[in-house]
N, C-alpha and C. Protein backbone atom coordinates (compact mmCIF):
# COMPACT_ATOMS: atom_id res chain seq x y z
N UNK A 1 -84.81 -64.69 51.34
CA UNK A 1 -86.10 -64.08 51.15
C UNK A 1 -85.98 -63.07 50.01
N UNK A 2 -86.86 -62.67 49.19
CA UNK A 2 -87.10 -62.37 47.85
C UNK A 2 -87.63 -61.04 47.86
N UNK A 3 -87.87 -60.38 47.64
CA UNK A 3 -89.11 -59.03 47.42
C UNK A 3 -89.62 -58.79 46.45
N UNK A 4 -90.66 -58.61 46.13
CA UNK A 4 -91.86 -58.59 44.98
C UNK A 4 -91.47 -57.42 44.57
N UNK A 5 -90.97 -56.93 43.21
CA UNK A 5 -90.82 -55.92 42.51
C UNK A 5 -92.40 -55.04 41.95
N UNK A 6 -92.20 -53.82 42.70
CA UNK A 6 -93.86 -53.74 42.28
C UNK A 6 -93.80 -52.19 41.34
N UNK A 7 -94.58 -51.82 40.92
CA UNK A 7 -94.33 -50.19 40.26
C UNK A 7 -93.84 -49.35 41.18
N UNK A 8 -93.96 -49.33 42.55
CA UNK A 8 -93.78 -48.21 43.07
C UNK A 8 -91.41 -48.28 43.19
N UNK A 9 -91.25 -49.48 42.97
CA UNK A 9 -89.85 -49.52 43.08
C UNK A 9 -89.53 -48.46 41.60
N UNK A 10 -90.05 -49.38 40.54
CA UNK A 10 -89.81 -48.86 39.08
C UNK A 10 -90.07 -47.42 38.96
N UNK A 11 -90.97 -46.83 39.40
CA UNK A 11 -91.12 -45.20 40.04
C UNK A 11 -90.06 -44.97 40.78
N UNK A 12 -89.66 -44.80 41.72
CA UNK A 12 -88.70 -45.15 42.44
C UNK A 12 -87.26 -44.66 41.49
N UNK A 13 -86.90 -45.83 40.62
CA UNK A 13 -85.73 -45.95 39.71
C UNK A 13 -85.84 -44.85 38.57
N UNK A 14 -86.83 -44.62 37.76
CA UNK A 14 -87.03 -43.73 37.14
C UNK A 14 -87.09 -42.22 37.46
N UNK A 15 -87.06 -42.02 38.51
CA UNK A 15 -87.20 -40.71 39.43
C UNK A 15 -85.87 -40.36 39.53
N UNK A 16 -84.98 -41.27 40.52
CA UNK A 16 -83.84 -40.89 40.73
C UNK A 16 -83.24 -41.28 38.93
N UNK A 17 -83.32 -41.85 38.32
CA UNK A 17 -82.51 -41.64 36.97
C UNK A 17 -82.62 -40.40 36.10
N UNK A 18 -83.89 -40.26 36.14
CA UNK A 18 -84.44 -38.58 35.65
C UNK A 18 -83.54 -37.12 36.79
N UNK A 19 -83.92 -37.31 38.33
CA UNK A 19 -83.00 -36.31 38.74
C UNK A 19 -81.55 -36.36 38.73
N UNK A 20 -81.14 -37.73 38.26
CA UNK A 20 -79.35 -37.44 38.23
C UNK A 20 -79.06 -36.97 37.50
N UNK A 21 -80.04 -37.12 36.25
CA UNK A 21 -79.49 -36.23 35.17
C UNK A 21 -80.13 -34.92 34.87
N UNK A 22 -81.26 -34.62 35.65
CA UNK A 22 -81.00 -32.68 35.41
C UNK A 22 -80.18 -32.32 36.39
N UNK A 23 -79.93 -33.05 37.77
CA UNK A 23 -78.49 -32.39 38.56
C UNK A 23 -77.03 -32.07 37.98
N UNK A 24 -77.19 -33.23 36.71
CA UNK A 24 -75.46 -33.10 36.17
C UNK A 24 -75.66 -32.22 35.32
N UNK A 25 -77.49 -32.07 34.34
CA UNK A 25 -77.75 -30.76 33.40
C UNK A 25 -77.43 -29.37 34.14
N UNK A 26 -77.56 -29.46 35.36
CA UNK A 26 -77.77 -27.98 35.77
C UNK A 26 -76.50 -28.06 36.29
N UNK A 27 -75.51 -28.30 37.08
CA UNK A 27 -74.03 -28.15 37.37
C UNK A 27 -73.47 -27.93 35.77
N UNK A 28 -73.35 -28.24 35.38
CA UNK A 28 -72.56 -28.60 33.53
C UNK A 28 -73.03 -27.23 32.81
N UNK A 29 -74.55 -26.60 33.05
CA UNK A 29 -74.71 -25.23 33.17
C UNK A 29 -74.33 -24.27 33.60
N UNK A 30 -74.32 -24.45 35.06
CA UNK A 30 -73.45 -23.42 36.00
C UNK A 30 -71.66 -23.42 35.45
N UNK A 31 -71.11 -24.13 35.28
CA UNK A 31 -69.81 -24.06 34.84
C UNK A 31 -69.96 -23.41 33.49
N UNK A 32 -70.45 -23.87 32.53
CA UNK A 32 -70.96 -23.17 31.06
C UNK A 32 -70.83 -21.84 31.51
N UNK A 33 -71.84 -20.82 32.16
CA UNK A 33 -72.21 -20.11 32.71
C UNK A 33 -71.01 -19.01 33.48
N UNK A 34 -70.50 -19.98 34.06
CA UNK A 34 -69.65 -19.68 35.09
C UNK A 34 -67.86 -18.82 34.37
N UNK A 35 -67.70 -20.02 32.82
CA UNK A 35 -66.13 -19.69 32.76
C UNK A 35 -66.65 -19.37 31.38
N UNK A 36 -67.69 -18.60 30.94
CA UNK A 36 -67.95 -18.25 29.68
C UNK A 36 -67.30 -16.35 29.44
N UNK A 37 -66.21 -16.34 28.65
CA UNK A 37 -65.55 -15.62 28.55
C UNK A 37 -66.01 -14.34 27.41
N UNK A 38 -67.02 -14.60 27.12
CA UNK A 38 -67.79 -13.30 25.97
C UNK A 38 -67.79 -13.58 24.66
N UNK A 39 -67.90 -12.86 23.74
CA UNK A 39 -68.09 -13.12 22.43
C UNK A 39 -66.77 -12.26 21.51
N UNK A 40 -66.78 -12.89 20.56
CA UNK A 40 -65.38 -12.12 19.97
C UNK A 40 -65.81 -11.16 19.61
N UNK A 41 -66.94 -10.87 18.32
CA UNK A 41 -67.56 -9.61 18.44
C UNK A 41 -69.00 -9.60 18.34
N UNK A 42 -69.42 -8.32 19.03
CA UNK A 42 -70.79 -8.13 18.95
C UNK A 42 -71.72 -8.03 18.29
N UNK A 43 -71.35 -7.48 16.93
CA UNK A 43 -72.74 -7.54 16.23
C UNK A 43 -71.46 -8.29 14.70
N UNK A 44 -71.82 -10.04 14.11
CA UNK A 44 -71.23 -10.13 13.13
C UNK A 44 -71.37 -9.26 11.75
N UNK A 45 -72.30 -9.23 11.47
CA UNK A 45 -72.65 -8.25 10.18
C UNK A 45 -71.65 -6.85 10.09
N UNK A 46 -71.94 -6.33 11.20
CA UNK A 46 -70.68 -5.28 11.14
C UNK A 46 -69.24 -4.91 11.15
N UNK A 47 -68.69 -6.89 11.52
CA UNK A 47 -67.72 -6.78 11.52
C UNK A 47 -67.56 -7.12 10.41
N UNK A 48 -68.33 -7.61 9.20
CA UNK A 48 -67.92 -8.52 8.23
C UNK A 48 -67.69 -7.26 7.47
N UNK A 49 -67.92 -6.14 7.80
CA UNK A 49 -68.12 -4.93 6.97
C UNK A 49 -66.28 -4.56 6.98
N UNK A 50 -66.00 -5.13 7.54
CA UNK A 50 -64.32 -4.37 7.52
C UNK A 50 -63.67 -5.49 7.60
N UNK A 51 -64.26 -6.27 6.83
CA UNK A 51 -63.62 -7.79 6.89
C UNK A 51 -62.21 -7.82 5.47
N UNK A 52 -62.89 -6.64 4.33
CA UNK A 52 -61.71 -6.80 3.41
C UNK A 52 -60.26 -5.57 3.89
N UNK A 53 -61.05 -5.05 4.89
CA UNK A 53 -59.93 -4.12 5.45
C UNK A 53 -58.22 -4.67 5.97
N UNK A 54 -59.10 -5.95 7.07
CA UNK A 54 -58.59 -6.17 8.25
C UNK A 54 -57.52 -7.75 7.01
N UNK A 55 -58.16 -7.83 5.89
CA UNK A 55 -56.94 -8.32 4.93
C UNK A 55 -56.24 -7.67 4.48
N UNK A 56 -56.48 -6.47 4.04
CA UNK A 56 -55.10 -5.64 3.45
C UNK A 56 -54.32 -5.30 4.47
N UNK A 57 -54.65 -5.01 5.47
CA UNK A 57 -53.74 -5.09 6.92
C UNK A 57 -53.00 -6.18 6.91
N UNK A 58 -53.65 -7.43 6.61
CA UNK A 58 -52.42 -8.48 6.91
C UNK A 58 -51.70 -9.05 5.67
N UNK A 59 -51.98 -8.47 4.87
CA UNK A 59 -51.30 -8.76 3.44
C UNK A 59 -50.33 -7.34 3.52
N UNK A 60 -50.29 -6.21 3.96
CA UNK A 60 -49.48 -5.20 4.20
C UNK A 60 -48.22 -5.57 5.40
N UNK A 61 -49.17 -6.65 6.34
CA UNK A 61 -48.00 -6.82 7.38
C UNK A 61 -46.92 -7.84 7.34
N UNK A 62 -47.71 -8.72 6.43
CA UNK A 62 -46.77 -10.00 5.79
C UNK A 62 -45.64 -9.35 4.99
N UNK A 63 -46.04 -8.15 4.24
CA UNK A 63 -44.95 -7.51 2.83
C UNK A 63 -43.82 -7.28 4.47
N UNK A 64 -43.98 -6.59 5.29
CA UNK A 64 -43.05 -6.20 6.01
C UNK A 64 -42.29 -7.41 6.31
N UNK A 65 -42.40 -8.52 6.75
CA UNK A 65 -41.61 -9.76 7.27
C UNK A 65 -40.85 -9.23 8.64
N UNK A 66 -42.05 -8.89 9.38
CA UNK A 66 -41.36 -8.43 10.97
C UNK A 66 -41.78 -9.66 11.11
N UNK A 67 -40.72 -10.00 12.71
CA UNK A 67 -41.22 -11.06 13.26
C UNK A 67 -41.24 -10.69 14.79
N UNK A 68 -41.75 -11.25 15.67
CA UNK A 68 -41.64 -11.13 17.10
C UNK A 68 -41.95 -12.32 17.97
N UNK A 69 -41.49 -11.72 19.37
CA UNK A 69 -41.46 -13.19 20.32
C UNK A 69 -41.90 -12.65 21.71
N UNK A 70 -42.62 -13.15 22.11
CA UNK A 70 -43.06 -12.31 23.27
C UNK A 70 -42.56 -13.49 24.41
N UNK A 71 -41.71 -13.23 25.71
CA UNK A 71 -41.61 -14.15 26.75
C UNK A 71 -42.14 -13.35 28.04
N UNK A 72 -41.62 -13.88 28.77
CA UNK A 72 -42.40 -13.64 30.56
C UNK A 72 -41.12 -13.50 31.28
N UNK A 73 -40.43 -12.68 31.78
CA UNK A 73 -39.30 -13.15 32.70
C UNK A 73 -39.26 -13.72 34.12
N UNK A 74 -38.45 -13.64 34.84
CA UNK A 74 -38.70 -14.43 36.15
C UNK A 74 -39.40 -13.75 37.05
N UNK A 75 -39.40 -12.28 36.50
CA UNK A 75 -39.85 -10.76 37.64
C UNK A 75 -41.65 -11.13 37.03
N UNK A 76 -42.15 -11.72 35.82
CA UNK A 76 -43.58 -11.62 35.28
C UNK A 76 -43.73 -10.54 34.36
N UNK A 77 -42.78 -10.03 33.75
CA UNK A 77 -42.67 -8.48 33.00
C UNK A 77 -42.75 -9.08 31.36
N UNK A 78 -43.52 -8.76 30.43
CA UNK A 78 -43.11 -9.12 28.98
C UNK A 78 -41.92 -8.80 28.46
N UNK A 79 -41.21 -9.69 27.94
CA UNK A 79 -40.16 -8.95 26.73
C UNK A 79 -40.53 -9.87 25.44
N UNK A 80 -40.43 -8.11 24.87
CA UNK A 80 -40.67 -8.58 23.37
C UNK A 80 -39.68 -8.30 22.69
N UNK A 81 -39.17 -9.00 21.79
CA UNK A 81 -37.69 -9.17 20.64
C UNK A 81 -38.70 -9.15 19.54
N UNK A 82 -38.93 -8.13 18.40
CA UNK A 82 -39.13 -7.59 17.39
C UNK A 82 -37.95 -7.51 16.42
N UNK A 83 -37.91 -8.08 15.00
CA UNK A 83 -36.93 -8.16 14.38
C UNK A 83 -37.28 -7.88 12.83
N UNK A 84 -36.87 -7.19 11.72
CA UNK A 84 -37.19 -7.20 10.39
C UNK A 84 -35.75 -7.42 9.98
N UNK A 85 -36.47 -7.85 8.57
CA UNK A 85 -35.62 -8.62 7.74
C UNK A 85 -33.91 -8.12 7.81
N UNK A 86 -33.80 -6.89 8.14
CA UNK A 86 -32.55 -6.00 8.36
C UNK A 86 -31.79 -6.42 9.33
N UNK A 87 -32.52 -7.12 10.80
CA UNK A 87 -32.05 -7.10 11.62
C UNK A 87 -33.08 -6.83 12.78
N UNK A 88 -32.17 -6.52 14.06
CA UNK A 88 -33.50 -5.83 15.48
C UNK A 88 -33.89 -4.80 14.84
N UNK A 89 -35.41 -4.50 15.14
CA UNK A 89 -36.57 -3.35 15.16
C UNK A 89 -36.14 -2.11 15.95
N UNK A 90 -35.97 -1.14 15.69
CA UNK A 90 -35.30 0.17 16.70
C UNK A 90 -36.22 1.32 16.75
N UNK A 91 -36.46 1.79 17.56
CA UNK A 91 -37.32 3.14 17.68
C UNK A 91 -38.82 2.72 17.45
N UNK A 92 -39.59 1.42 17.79
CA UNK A 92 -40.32 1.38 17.50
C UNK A 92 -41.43 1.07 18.91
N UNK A 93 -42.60 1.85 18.65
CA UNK A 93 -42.99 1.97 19.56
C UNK A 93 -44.35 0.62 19.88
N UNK A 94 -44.30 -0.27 21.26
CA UNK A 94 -44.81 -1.26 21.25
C UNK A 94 -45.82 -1.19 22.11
N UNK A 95 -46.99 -1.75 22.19
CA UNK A 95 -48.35 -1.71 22.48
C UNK A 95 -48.67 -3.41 23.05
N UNK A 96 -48.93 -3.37 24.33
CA UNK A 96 -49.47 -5.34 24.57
C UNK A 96 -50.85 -4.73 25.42
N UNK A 97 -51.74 -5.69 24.52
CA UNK A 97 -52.76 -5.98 25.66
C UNK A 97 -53.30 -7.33 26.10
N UNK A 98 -52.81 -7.59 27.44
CA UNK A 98 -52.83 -8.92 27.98
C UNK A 98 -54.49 -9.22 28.29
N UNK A 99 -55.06 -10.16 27.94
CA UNK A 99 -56.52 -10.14 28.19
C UNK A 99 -56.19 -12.18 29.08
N UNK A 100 -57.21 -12.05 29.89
CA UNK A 100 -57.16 -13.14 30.40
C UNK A 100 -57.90 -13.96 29.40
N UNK A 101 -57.37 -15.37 29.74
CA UNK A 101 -58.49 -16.39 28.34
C UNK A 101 -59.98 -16.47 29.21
N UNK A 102 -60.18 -16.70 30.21
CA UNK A 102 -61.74 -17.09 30.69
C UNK A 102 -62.21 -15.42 31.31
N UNK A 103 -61.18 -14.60 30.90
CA UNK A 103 -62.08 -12.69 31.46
C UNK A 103 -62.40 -12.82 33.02
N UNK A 104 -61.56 -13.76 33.59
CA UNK A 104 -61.86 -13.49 35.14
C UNK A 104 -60.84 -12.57 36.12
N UNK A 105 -59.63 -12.29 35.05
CA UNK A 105 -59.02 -10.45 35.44
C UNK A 105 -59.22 -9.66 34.40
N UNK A 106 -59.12 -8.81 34.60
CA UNK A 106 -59.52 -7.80 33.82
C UNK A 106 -58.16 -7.34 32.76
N UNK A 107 -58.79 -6.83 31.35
CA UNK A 107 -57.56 -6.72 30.84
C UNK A 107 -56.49 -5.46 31.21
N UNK A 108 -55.33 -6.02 30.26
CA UNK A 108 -54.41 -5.06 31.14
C UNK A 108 -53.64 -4.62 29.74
N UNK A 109 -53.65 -3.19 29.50
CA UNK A 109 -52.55 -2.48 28.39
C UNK A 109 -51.50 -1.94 28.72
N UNK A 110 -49.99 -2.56 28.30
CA UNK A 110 -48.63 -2.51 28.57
C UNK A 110 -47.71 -1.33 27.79
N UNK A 111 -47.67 -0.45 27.73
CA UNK A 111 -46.63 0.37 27.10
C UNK A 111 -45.59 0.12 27.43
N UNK A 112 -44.48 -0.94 26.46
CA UNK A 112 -42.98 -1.60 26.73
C UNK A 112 -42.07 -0.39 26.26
N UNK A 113 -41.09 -0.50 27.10
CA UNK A 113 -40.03 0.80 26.60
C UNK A 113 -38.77 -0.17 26.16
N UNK A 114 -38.50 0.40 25.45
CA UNK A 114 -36.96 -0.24 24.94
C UNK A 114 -35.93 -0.29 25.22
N UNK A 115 -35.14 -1.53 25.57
CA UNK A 115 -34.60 -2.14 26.08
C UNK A 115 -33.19 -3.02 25.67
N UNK A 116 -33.03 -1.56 24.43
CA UNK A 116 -31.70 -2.22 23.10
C UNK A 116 -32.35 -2.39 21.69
N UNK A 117 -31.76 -2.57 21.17
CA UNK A 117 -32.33 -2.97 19.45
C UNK A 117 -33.30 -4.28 19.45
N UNK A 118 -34.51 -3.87 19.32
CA UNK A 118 -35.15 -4.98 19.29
C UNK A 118 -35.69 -5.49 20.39
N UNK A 119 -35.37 -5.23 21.11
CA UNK A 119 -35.96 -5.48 22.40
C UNK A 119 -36.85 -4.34 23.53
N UNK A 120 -38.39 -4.88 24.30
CA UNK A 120 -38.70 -4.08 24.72
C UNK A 120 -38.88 -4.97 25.81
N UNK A 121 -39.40 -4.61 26.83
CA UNK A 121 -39.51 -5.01 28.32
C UNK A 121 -41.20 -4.10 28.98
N UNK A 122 -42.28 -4.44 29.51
CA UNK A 122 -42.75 -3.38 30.17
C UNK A 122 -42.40 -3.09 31.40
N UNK A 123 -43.12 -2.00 31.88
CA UNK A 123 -42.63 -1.55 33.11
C UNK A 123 -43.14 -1.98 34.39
N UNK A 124 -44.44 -2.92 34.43
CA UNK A 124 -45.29 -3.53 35.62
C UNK A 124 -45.37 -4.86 35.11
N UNK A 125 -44.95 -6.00 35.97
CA UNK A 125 -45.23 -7.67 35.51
C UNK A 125 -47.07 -7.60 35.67
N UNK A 126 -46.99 -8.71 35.19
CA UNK A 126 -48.46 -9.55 35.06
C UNK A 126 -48.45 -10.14 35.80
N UNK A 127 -50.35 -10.82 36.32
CA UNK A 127 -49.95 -11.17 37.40
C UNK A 127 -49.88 -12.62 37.04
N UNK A 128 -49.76 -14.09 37.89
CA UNK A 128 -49.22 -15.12 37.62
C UNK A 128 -50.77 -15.76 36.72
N UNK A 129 -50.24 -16.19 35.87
CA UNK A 129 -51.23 -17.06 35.18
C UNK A 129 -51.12 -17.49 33.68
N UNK A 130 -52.07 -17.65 32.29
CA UNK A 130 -52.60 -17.62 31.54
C UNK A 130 -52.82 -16.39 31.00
N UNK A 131 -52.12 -15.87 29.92
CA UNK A 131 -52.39 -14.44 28.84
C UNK A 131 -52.55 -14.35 28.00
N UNK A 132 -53.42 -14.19 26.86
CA UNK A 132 -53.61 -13.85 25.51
C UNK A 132 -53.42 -12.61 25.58
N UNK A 133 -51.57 -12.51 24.34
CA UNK A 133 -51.50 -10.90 24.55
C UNK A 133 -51.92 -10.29 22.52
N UNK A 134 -52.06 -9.10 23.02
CA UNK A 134 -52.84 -8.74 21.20
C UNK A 134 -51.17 -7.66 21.35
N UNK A 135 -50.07 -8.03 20.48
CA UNK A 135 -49.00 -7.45 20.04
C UNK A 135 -48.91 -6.23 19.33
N UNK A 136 -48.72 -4.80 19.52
CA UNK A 136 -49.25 -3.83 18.41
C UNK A 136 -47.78 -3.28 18.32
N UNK A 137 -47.23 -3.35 17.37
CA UNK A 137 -45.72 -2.62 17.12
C UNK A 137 -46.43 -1.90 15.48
N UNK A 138 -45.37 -0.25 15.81
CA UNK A 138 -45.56 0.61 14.87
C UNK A 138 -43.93 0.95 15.05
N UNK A 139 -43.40 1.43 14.00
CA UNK A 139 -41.84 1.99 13.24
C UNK A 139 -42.35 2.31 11.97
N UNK A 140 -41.61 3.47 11.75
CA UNK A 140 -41.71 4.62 10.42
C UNK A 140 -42.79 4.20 9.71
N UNK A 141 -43.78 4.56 9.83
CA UNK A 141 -45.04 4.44 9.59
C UNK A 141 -45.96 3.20 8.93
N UNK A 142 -45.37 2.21 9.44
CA UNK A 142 -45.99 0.74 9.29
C UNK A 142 -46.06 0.20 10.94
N UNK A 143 -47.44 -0.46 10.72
CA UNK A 143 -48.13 -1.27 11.93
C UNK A 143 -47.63 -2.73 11.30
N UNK A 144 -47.30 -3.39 12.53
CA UNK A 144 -48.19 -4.87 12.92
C UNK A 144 -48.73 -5.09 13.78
N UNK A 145 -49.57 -6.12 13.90
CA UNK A 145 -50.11 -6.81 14.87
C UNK A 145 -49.93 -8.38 15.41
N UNK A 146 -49.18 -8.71 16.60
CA UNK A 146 -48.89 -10.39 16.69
C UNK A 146 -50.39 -10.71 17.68
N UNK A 147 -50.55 -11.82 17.95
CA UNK A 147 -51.19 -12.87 18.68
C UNK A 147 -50.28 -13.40 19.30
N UNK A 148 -50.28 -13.93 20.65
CA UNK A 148 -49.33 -14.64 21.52
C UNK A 148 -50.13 -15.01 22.45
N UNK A 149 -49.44 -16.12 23.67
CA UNK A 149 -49.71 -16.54 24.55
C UNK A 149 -48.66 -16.70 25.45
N UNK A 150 -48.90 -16.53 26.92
CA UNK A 150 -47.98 -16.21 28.10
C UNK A 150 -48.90 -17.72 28.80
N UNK A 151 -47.92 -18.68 28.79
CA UNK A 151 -48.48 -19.84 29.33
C UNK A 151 -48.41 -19.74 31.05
N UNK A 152 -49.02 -20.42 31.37
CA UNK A 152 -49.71 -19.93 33.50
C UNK A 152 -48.01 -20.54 33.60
């Protein structure tokens, strides 16, 4: 036996094809929504204003040829090995700020104490996960700045 296909089926099909897809629009939102981690900065125009700054900074930090390495130990504590062209980095004072990648902990700023030539350690681990850390080392009156990542 057969059934007569009539509009009200084709209504029917078009209804539910239309709501599956604002259900998957609006979930696919909520996640958007949900793991959206902020903006890098707030107003662009103003940052572009210190945009030839934030190059002589890194054309000043390249002349230095520091290098660094940031790891995780088994305790969750950073160590950072800082090195210039001479050799390990000494007396220099180091700065981490661990920011989560999706901002669902809050960030966290590390004052590492030193831990030998070249080496610093902080004093509280992180907690287990994913870190984007912003690297700030200063010695006899030159800055750098690294970028790193502390994989989960």
């Amino acid at each position: 036996m057969t059934r007569v296909f009539t509009g009200w089926h084709m209504t029917g099909i078009i209804v539910a094809m239309f709501g599956l897809v604002i259900a998957v629009n609006f979930l696919m939102a909520g996640y958007a929504i949900g793991t959206f981690g902020g903006t890098v900065v707030d107003n662009s125009y103003v940052a572009s204003q210190q945009f030839n700054t934030w190059l002589a900074e890194a054309r000043a930090q390249r002349r230095l040829n520091w290098t660094m390495d940031a790891t995780v130990g088994t305790d969750r504590r950073i160590v950072v090995t800082a090195l210039t062209p001479a050799g390990p980095l000494s007396g220099a004072r180091v700065e981490v700020v661990a920011t989560h990648p999706l901002g669902r902990l809050p960030s966290r700023t590390l004052v590492l104490q030193s831990a030998g030539p070249g080496r610093f350690v902080a004093a509280q681990p992180l907690p287990a996960g994913r870190w984007l850390l912003r690297v700030d080392v200063r010695a006899g009156g030159n800055n750098a700045r690294f970028d790193d990542e502390i994989p989960a």
